[in-house]
N, C-alpha and C. Protein backbone atom coordinates (compact mmCIF):
# COMPACT_ATOMS: atom_id res chain seq x y z
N UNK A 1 198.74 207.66 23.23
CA UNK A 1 199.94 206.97 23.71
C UNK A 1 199.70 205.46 23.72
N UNK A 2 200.57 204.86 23.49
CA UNK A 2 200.76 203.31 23.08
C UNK A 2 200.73 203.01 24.95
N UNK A 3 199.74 201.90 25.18
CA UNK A 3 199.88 200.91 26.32
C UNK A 3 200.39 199.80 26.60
N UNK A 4 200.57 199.23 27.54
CA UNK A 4 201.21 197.71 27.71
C UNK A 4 200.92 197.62 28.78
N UNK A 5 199.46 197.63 29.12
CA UNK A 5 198.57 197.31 30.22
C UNK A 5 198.42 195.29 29.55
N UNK A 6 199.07 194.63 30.93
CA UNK A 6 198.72 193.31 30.77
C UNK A 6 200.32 192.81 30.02
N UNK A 7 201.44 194.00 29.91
CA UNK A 7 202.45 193.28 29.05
C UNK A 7 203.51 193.18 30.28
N UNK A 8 204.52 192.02 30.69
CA UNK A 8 205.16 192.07 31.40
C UNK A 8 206.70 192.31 30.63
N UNK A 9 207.60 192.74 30.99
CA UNK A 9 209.14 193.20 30.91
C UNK A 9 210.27 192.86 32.15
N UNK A 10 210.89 191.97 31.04
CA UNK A 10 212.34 191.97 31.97
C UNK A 10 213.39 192.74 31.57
N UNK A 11 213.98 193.36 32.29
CA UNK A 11 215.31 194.47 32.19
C UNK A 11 216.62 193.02 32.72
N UNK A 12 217.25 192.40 31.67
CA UNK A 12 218.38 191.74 32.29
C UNK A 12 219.52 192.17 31.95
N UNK A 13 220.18 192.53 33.34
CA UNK A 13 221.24 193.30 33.92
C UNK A 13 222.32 192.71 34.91
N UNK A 14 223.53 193.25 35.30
CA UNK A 14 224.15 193.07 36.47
C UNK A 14 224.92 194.21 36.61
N UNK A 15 226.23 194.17 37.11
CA UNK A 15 226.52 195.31 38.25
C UNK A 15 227.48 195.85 36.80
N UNK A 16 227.35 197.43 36.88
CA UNK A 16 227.95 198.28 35.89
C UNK A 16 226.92 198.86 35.12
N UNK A 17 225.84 199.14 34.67
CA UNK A 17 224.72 199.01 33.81
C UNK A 17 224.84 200.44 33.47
N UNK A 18 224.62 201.54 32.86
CA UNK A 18 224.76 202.88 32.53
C UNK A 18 223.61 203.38 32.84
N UNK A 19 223.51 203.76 34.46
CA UNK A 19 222.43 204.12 34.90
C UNK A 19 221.15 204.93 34.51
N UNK A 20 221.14 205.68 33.04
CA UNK A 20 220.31 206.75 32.56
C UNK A 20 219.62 205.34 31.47
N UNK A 21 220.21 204.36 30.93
CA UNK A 21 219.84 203.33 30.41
C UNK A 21 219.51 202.10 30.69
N UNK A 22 218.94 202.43 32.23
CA UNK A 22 218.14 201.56 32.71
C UNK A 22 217.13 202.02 33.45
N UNK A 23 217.38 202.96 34.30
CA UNK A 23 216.25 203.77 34.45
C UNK A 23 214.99 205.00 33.76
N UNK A 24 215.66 205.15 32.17
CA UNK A 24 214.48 205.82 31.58
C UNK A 24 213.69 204.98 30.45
N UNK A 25 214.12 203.80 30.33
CA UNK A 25 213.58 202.57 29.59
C UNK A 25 212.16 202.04 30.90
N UNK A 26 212.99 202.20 32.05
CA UNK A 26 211.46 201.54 33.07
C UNK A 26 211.13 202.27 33.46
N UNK A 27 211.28 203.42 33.38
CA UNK A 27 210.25 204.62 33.76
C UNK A 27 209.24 204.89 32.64
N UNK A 28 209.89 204.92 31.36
CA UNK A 28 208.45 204.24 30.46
C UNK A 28 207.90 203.25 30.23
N UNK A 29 208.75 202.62 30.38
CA UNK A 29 207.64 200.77 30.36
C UNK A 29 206.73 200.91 31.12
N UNK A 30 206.99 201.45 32.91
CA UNK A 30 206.03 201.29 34.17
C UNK A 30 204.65 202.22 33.36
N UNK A 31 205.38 203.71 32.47
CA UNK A 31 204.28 204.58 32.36
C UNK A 31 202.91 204.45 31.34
N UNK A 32 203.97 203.40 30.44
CA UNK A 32 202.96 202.77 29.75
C UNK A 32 201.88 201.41 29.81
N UNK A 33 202.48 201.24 31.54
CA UNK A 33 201.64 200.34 31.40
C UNK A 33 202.12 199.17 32.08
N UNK A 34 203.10 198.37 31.82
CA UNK A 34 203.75 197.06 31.88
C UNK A 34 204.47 197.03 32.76
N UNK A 35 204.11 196.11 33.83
CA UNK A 35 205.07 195.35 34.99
C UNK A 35 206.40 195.35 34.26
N UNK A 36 207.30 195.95 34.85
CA UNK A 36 208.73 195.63 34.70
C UNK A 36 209.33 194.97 35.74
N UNK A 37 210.49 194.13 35.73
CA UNK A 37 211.20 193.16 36.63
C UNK A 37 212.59 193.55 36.29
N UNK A 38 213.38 193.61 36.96
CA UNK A 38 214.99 193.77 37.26
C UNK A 38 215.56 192.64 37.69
N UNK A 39 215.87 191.63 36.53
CA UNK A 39 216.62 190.22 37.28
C UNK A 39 217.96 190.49 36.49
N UNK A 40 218.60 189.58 37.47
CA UNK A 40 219.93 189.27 37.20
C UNK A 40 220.44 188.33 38.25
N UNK A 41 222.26 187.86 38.30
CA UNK A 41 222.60 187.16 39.39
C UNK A 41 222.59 187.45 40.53
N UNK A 42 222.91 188.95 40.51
CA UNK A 42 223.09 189.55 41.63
C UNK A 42 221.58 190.00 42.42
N UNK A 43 221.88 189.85 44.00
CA UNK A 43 220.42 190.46 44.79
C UNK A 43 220.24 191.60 44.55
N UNK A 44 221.64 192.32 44.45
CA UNK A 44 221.12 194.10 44.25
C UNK A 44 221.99 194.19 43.07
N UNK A 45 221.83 195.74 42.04
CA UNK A 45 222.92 195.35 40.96
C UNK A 45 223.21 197.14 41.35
N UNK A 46 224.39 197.22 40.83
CA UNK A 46 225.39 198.73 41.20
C UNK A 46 225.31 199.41 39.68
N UNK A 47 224.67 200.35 39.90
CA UNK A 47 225.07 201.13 38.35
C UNK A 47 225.62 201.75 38.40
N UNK A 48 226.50 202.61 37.39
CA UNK A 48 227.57 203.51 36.34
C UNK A 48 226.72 204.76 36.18
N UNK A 49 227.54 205.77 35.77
CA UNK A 49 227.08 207.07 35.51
C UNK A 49 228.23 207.80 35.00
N UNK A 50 228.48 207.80 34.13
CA UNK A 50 229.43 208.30 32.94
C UNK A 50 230.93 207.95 33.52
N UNK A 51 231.53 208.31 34.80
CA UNK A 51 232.82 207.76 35.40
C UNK A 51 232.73 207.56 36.40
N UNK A 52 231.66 207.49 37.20
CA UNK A 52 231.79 206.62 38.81
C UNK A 52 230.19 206.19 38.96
N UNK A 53 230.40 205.13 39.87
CA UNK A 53 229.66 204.28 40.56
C UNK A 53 228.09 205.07 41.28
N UNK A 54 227.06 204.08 40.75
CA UNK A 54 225.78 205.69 41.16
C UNK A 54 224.87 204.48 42.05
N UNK A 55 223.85 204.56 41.10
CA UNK A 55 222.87 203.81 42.94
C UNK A 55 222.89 202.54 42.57
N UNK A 56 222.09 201.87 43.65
CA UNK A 56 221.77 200.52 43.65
C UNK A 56 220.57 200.26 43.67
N UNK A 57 219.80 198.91 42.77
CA UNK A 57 218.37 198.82 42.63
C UNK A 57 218.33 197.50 42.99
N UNK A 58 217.14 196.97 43.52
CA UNK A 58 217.03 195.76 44.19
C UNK A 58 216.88 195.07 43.01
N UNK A 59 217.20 193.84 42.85
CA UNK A 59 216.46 192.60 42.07
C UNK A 59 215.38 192.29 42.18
N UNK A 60 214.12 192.18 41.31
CA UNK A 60 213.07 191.57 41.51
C UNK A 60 213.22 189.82 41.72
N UNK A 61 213.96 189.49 40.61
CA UNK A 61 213.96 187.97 40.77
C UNK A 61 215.52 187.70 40.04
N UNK A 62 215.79 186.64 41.02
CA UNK A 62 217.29 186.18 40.92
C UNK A 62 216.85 185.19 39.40
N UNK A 63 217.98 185.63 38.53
CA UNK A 63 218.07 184.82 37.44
C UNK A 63 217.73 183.09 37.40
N UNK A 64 218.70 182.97 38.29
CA UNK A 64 218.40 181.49 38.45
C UNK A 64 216.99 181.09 38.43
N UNK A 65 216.12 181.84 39.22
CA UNK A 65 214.57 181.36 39.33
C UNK A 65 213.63 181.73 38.40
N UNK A 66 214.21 183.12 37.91
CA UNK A 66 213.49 183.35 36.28
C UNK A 66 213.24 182.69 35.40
N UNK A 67 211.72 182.56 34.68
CA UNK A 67 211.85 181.72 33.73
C UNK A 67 211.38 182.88 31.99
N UNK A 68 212.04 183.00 31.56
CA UNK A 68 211.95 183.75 30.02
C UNK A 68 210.42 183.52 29.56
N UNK A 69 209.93 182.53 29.93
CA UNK A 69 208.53 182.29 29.32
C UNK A 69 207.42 183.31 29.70
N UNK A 70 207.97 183.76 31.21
CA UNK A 70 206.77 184.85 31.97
C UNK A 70 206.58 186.12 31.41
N UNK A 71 207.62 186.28 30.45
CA UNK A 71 207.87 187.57 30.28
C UNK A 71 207.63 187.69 28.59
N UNK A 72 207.10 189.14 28.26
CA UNK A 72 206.58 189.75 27.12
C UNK A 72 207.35 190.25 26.13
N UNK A 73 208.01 190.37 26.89
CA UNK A 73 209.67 191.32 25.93
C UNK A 73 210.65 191.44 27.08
N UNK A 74 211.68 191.69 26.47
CA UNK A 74 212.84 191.91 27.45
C UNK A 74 214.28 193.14 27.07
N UNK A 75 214.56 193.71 28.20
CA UNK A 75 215.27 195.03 27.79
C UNK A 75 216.74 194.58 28.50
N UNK A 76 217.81 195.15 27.88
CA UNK A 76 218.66 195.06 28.07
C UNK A 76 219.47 196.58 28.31
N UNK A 77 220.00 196.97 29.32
CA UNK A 77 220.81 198.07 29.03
C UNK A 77 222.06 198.05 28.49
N UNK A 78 223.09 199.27 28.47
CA UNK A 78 224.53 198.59 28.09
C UNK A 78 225.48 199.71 29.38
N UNK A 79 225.91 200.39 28.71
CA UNK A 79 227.44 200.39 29.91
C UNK A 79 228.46 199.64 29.37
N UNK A 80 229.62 199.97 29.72
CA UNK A 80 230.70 199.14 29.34
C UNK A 80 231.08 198.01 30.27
N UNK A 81 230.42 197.96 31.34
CA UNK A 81 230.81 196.59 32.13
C UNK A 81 229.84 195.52 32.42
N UNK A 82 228.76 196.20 32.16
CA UNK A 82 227.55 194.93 32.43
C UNK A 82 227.57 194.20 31.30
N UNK A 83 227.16 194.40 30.25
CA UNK A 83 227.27 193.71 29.54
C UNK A 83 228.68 192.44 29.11
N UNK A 84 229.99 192.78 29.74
CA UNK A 84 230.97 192.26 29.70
C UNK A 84 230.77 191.53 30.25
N UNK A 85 230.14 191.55 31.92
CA UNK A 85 229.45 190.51 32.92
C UNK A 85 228.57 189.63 32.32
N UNK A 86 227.38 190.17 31.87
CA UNK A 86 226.49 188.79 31.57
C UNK A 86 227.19 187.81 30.35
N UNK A 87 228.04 188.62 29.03
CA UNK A 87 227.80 187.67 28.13
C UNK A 87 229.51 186.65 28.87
N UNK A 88 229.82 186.41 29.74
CA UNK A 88 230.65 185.14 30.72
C UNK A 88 229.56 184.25 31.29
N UNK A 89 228.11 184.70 31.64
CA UNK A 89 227.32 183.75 32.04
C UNK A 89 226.45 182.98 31.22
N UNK A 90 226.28 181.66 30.84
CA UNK A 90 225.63 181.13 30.27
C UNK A 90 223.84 181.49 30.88
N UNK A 91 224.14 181.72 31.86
CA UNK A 91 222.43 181.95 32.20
C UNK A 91 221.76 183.01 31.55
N UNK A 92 222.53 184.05 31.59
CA UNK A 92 222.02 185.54 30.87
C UNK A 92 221.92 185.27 29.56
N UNK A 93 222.88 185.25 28.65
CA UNK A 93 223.07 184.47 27.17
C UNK A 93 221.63 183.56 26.90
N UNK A 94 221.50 182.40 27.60
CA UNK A 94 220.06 181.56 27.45
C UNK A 94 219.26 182.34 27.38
N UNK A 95 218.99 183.32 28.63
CA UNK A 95 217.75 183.90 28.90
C UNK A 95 216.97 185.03 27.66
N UNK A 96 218.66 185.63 27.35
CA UNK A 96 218.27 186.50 26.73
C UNK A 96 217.85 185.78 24.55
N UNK A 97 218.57 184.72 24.49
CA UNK A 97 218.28 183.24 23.53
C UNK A 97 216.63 183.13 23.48
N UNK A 98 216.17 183.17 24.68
CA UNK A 98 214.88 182.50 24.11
C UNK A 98 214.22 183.67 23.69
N UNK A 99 214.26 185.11 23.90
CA UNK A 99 213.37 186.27 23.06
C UNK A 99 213.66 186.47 21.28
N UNK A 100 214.89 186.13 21.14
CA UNK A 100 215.19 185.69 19.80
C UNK A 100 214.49 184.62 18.99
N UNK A 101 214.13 183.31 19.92
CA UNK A 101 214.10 182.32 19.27
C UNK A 101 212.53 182.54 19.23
N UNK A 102 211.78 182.74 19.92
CA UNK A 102 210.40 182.83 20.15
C UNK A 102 209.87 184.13 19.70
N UNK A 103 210.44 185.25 18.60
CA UNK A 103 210.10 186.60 18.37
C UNK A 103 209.27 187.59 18.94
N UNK A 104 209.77 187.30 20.31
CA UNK A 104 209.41 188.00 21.30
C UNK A 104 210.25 189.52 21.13
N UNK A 105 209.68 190.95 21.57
CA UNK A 105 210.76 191.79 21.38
C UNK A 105 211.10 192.19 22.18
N UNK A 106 212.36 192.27 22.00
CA UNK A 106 213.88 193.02 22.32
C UNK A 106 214.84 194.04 22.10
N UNK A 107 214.89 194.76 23.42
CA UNK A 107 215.55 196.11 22.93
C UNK A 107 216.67 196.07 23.60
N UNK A 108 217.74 196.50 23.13
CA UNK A 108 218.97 196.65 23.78
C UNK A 108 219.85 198.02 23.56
N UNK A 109 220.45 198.83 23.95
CA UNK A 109 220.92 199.66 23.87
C UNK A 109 222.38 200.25 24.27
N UNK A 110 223.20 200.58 23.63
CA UNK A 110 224.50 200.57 23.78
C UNK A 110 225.30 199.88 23.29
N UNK A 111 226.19 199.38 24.67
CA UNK A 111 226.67 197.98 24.57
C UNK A 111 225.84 197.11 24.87
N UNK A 112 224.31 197.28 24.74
CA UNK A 112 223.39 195.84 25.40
C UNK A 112 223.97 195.13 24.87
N UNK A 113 223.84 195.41 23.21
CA UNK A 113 223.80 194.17 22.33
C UNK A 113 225.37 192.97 22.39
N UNK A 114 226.09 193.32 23.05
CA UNK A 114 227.37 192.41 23.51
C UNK A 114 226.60 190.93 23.93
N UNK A 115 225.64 190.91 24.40
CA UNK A 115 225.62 189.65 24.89
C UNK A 115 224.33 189.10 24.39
N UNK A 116 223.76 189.49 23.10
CA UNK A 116 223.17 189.12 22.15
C UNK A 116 224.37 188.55 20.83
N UNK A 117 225.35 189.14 21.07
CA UNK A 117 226.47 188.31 19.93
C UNK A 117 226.35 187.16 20.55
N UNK A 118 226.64 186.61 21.74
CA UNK A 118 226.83 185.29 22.40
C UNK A 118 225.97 184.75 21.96
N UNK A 119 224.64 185.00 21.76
CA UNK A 119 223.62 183.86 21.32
C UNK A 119 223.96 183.43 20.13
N UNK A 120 224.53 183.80 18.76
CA UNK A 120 224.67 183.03 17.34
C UNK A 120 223.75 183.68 16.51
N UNK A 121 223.15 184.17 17.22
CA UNK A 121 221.48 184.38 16.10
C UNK A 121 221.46 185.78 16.05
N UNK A 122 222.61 186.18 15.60
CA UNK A 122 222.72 188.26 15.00
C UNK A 122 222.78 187.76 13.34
N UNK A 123 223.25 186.38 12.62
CA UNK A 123 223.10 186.51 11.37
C UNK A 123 222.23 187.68 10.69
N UNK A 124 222.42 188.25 9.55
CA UNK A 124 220.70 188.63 8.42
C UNK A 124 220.34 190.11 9.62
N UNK A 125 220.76 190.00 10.81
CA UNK A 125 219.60 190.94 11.49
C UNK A 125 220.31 192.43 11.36
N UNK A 126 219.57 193.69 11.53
CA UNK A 126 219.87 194.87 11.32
C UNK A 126 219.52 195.82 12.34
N UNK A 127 221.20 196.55 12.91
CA UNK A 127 221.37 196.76 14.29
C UNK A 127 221.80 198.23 13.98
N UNK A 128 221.78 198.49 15.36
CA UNK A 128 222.62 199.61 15.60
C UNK A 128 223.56 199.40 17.09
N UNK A 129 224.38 200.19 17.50
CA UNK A 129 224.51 199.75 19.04
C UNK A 129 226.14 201.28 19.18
N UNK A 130 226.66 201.18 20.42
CA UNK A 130 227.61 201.94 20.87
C UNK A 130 228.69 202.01 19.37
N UNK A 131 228.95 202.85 18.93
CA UNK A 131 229.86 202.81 17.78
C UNK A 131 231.08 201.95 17.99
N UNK A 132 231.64 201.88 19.16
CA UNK A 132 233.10 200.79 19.35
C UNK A 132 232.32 199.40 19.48
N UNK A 133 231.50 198.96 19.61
CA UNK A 133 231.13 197.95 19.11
C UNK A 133 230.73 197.27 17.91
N UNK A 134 230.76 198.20 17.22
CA UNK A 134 229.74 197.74 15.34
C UNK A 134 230.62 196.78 14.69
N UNK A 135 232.29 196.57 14.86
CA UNK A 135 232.56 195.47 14.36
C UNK A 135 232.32 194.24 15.05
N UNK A 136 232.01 194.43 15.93
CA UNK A 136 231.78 193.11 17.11
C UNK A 136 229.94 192.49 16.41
N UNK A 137 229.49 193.74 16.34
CA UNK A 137 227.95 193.80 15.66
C UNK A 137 228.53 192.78 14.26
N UNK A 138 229.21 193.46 13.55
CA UNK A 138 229.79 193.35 12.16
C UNK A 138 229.82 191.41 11.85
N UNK A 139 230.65 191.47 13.02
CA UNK A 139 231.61 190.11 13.00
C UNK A 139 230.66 189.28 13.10
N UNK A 140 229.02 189.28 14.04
CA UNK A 140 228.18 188.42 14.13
C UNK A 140 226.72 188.10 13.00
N UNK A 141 227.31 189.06 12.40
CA UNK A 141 226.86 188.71 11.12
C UNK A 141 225.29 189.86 10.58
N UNK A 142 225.60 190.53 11.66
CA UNK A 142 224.38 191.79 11.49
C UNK A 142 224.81 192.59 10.44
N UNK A 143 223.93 193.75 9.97
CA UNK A 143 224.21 194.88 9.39
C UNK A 143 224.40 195.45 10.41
N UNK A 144 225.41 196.53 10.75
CA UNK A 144 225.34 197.79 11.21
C UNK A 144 224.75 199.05 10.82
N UNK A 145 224.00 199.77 11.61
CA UNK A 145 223.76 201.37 11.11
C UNK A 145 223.96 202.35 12.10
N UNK A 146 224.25 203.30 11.60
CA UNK A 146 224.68 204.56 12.42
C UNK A 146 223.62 205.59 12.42
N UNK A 147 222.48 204.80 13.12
CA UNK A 147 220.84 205.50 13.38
C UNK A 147 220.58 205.23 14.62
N UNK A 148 219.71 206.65 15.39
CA UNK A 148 219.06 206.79 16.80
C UNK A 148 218.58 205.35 17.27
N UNK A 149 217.99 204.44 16.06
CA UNK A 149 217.54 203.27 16.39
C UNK A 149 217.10 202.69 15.31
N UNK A 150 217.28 201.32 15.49
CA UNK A 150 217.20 200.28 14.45
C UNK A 150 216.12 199.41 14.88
N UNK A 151 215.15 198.95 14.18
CA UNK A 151 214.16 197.99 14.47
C UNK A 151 214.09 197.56 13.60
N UNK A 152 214.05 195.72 13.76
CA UNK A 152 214.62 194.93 12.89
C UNK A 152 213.55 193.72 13.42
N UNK A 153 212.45 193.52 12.73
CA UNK A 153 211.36 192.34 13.48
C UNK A 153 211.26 192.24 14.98
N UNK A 154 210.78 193.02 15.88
CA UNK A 154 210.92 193.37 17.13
C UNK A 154 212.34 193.77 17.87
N UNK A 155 213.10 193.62 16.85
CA UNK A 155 214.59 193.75 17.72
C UNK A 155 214.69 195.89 17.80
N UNK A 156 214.95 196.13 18.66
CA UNK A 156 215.16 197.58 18.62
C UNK A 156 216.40 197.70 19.38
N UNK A 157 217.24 198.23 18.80
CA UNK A 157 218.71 198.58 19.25
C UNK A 157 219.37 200.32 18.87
N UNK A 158 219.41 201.17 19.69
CA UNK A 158 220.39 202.24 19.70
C UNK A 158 221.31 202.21 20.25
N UNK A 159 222.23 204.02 20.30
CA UNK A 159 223.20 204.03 20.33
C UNK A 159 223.73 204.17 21.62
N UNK A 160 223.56 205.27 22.33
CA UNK A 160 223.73 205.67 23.28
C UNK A 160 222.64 206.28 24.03
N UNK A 161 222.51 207.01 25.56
CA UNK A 161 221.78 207.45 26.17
C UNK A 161 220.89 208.96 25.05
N UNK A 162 221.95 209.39 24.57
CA UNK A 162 221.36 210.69 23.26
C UNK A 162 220.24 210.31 22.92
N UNK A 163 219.82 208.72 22.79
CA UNK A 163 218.92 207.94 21.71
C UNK A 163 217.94 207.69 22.50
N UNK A 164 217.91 207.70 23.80
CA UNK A 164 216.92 207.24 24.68
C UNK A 164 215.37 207.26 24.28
N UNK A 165 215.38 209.12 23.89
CA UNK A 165 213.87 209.10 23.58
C UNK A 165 213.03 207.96 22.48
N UNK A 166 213.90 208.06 21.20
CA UNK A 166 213.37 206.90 20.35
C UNK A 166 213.44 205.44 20.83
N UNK A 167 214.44 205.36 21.51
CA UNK A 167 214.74 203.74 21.67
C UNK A 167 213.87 203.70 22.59
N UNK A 168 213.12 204.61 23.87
CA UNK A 168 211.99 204.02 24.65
C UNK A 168 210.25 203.62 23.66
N UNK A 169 210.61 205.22 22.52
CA UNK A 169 209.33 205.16 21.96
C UNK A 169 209.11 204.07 21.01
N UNK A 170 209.98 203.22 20.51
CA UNK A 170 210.08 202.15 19.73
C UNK A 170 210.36 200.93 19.93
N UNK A 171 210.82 200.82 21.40
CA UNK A 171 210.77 199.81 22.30
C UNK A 171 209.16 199.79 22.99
N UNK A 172 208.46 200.31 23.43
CA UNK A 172 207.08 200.49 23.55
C UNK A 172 206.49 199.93 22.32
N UNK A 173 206.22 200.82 21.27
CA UNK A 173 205.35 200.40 20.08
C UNK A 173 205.55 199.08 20.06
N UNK A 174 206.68 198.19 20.24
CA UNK A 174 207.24 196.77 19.28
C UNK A 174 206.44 195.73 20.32
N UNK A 175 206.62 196.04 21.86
CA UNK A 175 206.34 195.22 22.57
C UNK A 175 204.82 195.37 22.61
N UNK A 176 204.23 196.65 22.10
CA UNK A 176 202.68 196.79 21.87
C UNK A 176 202.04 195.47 21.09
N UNK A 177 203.16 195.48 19.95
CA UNK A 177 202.66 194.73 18.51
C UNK A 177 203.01 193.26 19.05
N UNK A 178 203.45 192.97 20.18
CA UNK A 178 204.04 191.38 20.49
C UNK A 178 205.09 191.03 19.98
N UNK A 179 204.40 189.93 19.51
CA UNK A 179 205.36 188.37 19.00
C UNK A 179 205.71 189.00 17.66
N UNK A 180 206.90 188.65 17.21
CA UNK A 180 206.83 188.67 15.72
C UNK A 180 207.73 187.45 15.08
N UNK A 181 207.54 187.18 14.06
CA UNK A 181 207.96 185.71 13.31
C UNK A 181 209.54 185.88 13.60
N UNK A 182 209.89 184.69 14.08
CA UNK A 182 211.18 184.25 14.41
C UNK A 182 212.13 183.86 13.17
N UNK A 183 211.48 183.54 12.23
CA UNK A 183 212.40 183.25 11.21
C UNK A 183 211.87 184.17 9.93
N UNK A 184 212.54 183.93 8.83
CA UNK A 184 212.10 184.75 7.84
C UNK A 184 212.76 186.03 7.51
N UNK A 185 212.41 186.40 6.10
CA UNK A 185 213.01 187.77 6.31
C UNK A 185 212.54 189.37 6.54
N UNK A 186 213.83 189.72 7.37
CA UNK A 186 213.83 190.90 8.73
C UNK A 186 213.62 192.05 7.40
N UNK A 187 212.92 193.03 7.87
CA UNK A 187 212.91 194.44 7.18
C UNK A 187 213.49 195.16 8.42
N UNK A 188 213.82 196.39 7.85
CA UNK A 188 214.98 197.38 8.74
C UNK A 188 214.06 199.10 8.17
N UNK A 189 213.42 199.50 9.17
CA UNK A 189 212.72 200.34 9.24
C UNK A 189 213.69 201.44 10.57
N UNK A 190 214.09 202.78 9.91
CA UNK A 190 213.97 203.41 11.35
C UNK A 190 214.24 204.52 11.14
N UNK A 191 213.78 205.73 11.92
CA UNK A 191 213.93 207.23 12.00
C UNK A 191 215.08 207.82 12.23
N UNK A 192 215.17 208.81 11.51
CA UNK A 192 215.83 209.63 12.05
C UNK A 192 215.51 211.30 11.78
N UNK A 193 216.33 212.05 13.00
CA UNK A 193 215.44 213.29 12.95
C UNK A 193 216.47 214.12 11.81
């Protein structure tokens, strides 16, 4: 089994998050190894569960005081409302900006990737994400694919909770391998069963 003993992870989130896609992403991060952190604006954030409102998880660190540099990789869940939330905040958008710019990896899942359009920098790259989103994917200049998961130079993006197992096991491996070159060109590698 792949480790990330010594790798730290931010999960950036706020209130709506699709609770099975945020909690089985840090239940393997923790198992493999790696400090995970739960920031966002909010002190506590409220998650979703297919049509009503499920638990609440504390914040490790309020966005504002976060700095992107501490961190190894960073996870994003989706849901249909969190992500609507962060990409209105310029803070989340930045935060989630500098794992792009610095080829740090990044996994997002669902609708994560909504507030990775906000950054500019989906040009060339090769995604997957919630199917009612792929023209939104489309429009920012990604490829779309209709695969369990897409990994695209540390970027790892699936579809839905169905996808969990790969998108944790390939979100692990990427953040194993680190950094990867920020510019240049992306290869598009990914399984399916």
């Amino acid at each position: 089994m792949t480790t990330l003993n010594n790798k730290k992870v931010a999960i950036l989130t706020d209130n709506g998050f699709e609770e099975i896609e945020l909690t089985s992403p840090k239940k393997a991060l923790e198992e493999a190894g790696a400090v995970v952190d739960i920031i966002s604006l909010q002190d506590v954030v409220k998650g979703w569960d297919h049509d009503h409102w499920s638990i609440e998880l504390p914040v490790t660190i309020n966005l504002r005081e976060a700095s992107p540099e501490d961190y190894d990789a960073l996870m994003i869940p989706g849901g249909v409302i969190n992500p609507d939330q962060m990409r209105n905040h310029k803070e989340y958008v930045n935060f989630a900006q500098h794992f792009l710019e610095e080829g740090k990896p990044l996994a997002a899942i669902c609708h994560g990737p909504q507030l990775l359009i906000e950054t500019g920098m989906l040009g060339g790259r090769e995604m997957t994400s919630y199917p009612s989103i792929q023209t939104d994917i489309k429009n920012a200049g990604a490829s779309w694919h209709d695969e369990e998961v897409v990994v695209d130079n540390g970027l790892v993006t699936s579809r839905s909770p169905k996808d969990l197992e790969a998108f944790n096991t390939k979100m692990i491996e990427e953040i194993a391998e680190g950094r990867h070159a920020s510019t240049g060109a992306f290869t598009h590698h990914a399984e399916t069963e």
